[in-house]
PDB file of N, CA and C in Angstrom:
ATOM      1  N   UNK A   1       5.439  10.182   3.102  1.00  0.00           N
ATOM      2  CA  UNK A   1       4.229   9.459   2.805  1.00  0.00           C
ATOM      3  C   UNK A   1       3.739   8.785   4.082  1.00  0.00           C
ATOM      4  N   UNK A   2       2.486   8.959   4.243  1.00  0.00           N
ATOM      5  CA  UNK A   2       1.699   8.052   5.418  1.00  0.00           C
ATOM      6  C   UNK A   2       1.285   6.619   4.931  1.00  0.00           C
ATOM      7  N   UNK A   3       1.853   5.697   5.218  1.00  0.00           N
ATOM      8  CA  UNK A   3       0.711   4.902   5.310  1.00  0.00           C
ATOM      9  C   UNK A   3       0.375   3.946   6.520  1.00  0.00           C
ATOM     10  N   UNK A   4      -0.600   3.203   6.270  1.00  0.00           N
ATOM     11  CA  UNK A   4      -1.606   2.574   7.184  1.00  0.00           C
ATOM     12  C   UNK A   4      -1.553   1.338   6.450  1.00  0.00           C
ATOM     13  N   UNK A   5      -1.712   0.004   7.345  1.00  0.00           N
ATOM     14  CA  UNK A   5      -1.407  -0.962   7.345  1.00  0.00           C
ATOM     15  C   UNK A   5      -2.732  -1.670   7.925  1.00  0.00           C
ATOM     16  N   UNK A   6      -3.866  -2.130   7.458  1.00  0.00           N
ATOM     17  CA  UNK A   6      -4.927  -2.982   7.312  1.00  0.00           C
ATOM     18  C   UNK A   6      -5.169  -5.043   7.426  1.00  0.00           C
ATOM     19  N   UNK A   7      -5.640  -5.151   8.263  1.00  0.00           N
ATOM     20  CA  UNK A   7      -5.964  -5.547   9.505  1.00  0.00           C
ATOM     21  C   UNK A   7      -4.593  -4.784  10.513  1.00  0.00           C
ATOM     22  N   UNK A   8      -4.819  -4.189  11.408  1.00  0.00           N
ATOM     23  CA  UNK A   8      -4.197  -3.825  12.245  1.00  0.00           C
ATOM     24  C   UNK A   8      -3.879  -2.602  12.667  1.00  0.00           C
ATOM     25  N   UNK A   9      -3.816  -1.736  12.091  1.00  0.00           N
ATOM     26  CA  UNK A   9      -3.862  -0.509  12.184  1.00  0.00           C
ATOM     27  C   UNK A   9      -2.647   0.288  12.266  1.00  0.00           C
ATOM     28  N   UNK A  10      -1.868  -0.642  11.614  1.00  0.00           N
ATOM     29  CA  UNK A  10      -0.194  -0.376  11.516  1.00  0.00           C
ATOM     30  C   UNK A  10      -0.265   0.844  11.080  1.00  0.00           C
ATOM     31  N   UNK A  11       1.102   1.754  11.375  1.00  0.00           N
ATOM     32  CA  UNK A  11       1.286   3.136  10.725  1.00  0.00           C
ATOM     33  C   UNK A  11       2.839   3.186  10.559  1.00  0.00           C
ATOM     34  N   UNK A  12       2.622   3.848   9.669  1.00  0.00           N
ATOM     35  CA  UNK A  12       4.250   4.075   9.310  1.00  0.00           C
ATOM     36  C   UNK A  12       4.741   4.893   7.941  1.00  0.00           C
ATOM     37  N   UNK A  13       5.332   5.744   8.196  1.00  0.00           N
ATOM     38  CA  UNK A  13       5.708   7.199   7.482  1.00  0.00           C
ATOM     39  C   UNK A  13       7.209   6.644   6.792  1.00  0.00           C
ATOM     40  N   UNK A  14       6.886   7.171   5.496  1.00  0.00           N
ATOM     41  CA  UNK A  14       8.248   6.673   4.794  1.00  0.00           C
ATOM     42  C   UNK A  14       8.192   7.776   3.573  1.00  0.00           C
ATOM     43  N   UNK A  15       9.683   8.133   3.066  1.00  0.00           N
ATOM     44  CA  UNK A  15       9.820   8.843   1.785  1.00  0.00           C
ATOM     45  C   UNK A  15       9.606   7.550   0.520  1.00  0.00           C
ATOM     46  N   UNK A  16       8.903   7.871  -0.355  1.00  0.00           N
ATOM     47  CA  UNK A  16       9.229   7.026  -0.989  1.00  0.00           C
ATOM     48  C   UNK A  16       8.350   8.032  -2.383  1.00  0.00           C
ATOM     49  N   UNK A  17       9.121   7.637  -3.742  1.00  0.00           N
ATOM     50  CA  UNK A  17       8.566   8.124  -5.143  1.00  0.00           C
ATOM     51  C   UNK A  17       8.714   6.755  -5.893  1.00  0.00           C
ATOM     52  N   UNK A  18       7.439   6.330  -6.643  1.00  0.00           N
ATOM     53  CA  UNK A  18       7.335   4.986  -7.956  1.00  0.00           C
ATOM     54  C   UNK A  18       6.611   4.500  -7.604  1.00  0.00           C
ATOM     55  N   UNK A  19       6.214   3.054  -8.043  1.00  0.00           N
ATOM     56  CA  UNK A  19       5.020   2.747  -8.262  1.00  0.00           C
ATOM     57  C   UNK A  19       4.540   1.877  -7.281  1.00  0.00           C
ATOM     58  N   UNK A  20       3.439   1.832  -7.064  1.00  0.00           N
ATOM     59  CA  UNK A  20       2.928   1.158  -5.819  1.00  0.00           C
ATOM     60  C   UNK A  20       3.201   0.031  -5.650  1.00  0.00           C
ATOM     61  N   UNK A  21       3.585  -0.840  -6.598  1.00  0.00           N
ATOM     62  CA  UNK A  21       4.096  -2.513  -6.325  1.00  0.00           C
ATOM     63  C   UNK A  21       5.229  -2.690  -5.931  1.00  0.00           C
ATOM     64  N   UNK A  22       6.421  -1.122  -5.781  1.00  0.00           N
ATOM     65  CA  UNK A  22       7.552  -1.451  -5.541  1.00  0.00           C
ATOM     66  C   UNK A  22       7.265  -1.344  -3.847  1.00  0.00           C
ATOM     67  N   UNK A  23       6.381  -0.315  -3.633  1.00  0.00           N
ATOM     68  CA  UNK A  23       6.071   0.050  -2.149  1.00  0.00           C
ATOM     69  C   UNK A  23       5.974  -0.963  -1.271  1.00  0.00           C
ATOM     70  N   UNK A  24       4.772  -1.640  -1.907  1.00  0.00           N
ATOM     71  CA  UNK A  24       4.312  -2.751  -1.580  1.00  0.00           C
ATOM     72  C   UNK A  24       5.647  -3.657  -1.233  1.00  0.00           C
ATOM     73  N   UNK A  25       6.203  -4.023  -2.008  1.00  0.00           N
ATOM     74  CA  UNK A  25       7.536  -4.596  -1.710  1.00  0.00           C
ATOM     75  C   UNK A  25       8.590  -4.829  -0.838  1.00  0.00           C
ATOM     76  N   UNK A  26       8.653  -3.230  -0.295  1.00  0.00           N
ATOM     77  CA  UNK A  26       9.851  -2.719   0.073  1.00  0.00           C
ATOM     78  C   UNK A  26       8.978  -2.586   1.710  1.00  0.00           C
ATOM     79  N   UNK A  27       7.612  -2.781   1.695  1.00  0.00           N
ATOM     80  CA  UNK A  27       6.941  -3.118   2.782  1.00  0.00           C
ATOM     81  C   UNK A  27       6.933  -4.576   3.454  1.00  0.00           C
ATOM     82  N   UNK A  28       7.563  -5.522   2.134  1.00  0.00           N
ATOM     83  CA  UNK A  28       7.936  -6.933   3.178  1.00  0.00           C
ATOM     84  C   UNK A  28       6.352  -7.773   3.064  1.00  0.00           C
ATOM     85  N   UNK A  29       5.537  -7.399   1.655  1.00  0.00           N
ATOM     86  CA  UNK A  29       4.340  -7.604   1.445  1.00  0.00           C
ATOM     87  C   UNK A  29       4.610  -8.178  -0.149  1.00  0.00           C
ATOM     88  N   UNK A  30       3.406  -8.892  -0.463  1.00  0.00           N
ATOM     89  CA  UNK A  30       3.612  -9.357  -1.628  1.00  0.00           C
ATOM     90  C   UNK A  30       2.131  -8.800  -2.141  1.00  0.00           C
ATOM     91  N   UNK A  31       2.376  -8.508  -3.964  1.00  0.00           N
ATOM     92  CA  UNK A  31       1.129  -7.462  -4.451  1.00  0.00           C
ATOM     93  C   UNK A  31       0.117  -7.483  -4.517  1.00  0.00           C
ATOM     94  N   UNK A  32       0.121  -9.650  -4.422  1.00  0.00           N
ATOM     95  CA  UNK A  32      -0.771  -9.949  -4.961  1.00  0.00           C
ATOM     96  C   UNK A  32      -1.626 -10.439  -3.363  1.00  0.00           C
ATOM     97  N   UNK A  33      -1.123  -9.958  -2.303  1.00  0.00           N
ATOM     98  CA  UNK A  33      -1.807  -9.993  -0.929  1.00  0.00           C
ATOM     99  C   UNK A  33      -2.473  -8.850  -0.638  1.00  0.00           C
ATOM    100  N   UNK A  34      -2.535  -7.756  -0.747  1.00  0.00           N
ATOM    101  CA  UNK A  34      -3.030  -6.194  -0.830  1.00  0.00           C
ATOM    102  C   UNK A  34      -3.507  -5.505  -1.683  1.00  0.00           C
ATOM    103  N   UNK A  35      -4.462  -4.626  -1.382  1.00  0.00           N
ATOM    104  CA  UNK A  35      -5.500  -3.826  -2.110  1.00  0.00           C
ATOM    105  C   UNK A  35      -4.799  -2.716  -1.999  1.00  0.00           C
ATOM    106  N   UNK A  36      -4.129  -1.835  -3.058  1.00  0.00           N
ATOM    107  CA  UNK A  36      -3.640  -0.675  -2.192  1.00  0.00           C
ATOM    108  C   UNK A  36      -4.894   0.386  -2.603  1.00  0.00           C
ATOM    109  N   UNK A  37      -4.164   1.505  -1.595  1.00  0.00           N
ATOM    110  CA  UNK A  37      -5.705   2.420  -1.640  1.00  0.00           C
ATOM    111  C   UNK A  37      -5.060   4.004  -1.219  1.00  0.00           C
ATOM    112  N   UNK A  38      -5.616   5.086  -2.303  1.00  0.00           N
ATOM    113  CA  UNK A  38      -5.076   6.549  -2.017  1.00  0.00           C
ATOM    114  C   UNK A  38      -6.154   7.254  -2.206  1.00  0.00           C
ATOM    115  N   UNK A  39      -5.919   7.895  -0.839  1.00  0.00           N
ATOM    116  CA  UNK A  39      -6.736   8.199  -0.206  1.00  0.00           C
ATOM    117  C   UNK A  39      -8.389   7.701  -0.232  1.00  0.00           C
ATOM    118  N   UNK A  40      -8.199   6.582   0.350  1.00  0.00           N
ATOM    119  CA  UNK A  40      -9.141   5.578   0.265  1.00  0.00           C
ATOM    120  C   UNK A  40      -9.792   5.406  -1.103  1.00  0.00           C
ATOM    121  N   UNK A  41      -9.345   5.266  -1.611  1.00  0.00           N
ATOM    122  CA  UNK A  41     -10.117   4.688  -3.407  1.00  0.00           C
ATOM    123  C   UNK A  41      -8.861   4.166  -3.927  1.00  0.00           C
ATOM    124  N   UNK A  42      -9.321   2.843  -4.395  1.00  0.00           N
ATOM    125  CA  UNK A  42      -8.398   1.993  -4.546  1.00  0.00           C
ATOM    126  C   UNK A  42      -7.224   2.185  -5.803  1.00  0.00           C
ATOM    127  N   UNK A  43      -6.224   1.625  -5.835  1.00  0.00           N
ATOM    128  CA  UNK A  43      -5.695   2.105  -7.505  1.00  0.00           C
ATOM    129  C   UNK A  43      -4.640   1.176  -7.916  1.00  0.00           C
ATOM    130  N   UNK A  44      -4.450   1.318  -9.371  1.00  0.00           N
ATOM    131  CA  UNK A  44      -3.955  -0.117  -9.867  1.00  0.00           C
ATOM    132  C   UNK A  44      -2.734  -0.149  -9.541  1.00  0.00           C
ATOM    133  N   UNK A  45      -1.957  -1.553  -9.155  1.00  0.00           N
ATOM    134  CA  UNK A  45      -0.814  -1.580  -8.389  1.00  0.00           C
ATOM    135  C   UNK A  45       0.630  -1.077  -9.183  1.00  0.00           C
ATOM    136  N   UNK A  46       0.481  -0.885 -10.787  1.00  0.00           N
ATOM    137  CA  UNK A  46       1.072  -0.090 -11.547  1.00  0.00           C
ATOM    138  C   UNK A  46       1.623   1.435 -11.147  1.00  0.00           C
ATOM    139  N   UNK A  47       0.304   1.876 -10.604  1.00  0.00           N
ATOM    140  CA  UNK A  47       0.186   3.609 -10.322  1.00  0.00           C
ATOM    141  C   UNK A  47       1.453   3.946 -10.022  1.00  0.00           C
ATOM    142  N   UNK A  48       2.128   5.272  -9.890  1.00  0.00           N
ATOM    143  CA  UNK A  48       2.858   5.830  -9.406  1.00  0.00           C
ATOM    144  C   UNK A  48       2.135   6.284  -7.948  1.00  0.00           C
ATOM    145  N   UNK A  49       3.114   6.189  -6.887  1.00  0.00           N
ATOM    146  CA  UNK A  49       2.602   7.067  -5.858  1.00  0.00           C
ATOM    147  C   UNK A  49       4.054   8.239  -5.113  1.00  0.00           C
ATOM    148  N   UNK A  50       3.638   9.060  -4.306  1.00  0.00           N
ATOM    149  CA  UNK A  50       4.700  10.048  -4.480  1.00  0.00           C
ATOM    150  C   UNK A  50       4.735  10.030  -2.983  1.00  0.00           C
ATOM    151  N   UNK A  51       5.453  11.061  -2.120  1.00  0.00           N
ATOM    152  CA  UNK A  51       5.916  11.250  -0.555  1.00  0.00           C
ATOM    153  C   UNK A  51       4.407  11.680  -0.357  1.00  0.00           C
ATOM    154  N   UNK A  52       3.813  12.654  -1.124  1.00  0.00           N
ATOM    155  CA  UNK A  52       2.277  13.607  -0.397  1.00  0.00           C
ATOM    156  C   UNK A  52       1.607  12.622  -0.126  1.00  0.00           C
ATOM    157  N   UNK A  53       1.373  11.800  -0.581  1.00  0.00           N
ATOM    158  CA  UNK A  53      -0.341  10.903  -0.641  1.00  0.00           C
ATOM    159  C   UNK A  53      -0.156  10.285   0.439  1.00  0.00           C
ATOM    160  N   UNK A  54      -1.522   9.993   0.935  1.00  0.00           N
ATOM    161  CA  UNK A  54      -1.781   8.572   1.979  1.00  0.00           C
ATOM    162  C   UNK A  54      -2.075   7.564   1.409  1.00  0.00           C
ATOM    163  N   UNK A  55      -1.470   6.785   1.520  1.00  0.00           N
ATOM    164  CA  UNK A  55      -1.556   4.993   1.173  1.00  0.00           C
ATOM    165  C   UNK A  55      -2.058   4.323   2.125  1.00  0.00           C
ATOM    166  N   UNK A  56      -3.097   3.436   1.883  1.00  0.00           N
ATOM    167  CA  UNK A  56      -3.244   2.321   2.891  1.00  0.00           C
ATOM    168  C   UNK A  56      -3.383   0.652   1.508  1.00  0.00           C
ATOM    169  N   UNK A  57      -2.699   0.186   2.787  1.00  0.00           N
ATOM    170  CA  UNK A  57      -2.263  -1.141   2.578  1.00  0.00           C
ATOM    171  C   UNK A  57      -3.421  -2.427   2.949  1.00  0.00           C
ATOM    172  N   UNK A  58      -4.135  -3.020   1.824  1.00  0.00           N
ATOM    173  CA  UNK A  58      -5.169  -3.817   2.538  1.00  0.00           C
ATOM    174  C   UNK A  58      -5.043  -4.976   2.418  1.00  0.00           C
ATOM    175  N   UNK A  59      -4.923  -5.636   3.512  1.00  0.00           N
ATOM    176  CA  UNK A  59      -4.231  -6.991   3.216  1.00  0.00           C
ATOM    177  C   UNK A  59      -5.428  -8.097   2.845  1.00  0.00           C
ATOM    178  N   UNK A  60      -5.344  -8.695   1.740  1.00  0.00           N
ATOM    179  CA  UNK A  60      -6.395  -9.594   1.542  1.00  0.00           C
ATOM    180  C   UNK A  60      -6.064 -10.945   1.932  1.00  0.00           C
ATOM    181  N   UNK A  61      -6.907 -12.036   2.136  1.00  0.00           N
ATOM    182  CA  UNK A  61      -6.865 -13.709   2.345  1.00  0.00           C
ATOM    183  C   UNK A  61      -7.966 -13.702   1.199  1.00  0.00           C
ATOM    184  N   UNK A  62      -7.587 -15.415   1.034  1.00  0.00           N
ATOM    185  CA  UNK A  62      -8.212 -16.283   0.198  1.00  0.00           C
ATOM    186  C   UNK A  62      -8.081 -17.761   0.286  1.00  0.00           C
ATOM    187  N   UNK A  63      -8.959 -18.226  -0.007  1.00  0.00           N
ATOM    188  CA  UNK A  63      -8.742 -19.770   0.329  1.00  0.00           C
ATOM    189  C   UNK A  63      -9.869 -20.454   1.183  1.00  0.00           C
ATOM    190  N   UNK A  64      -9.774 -21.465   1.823  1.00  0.00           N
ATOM    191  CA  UNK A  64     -10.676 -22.305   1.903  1.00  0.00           C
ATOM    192  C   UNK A  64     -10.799 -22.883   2.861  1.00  0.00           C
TER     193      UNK A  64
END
């Protein structure tokens, strides 16, 4: 799996099969900081994602 890492332009290739919140996770990210996105269209952090797809990781702020 490719993914891309937002603000920054991080990259980084990993095997990984389940659902995108574990990804997210196991990326050292929390779920509720990121938009994830395959092949650029976004998808719910539930989804399954598999080794084929490209993931990108969008890191959101909030606050004041």
């Amino acid at each position: 799996m490719r993914i891309l890492i937002l603000p920054g332009k991080r990259e980084a290739e990993k095997r990984f099969s389940g659902k995108a919140e574990e990804l997210v996770r196991e990326m050292g990210m929390k779920p509720d900081e990121v938009i994830v996105l395959r092949k650029g269209k976004p998808i719910p952090i539930d989804e399954c994602v598999s080794d084929d797809d490209e993931i990108t990781l969008l890191r959101v702020s909030s606050g004041g």
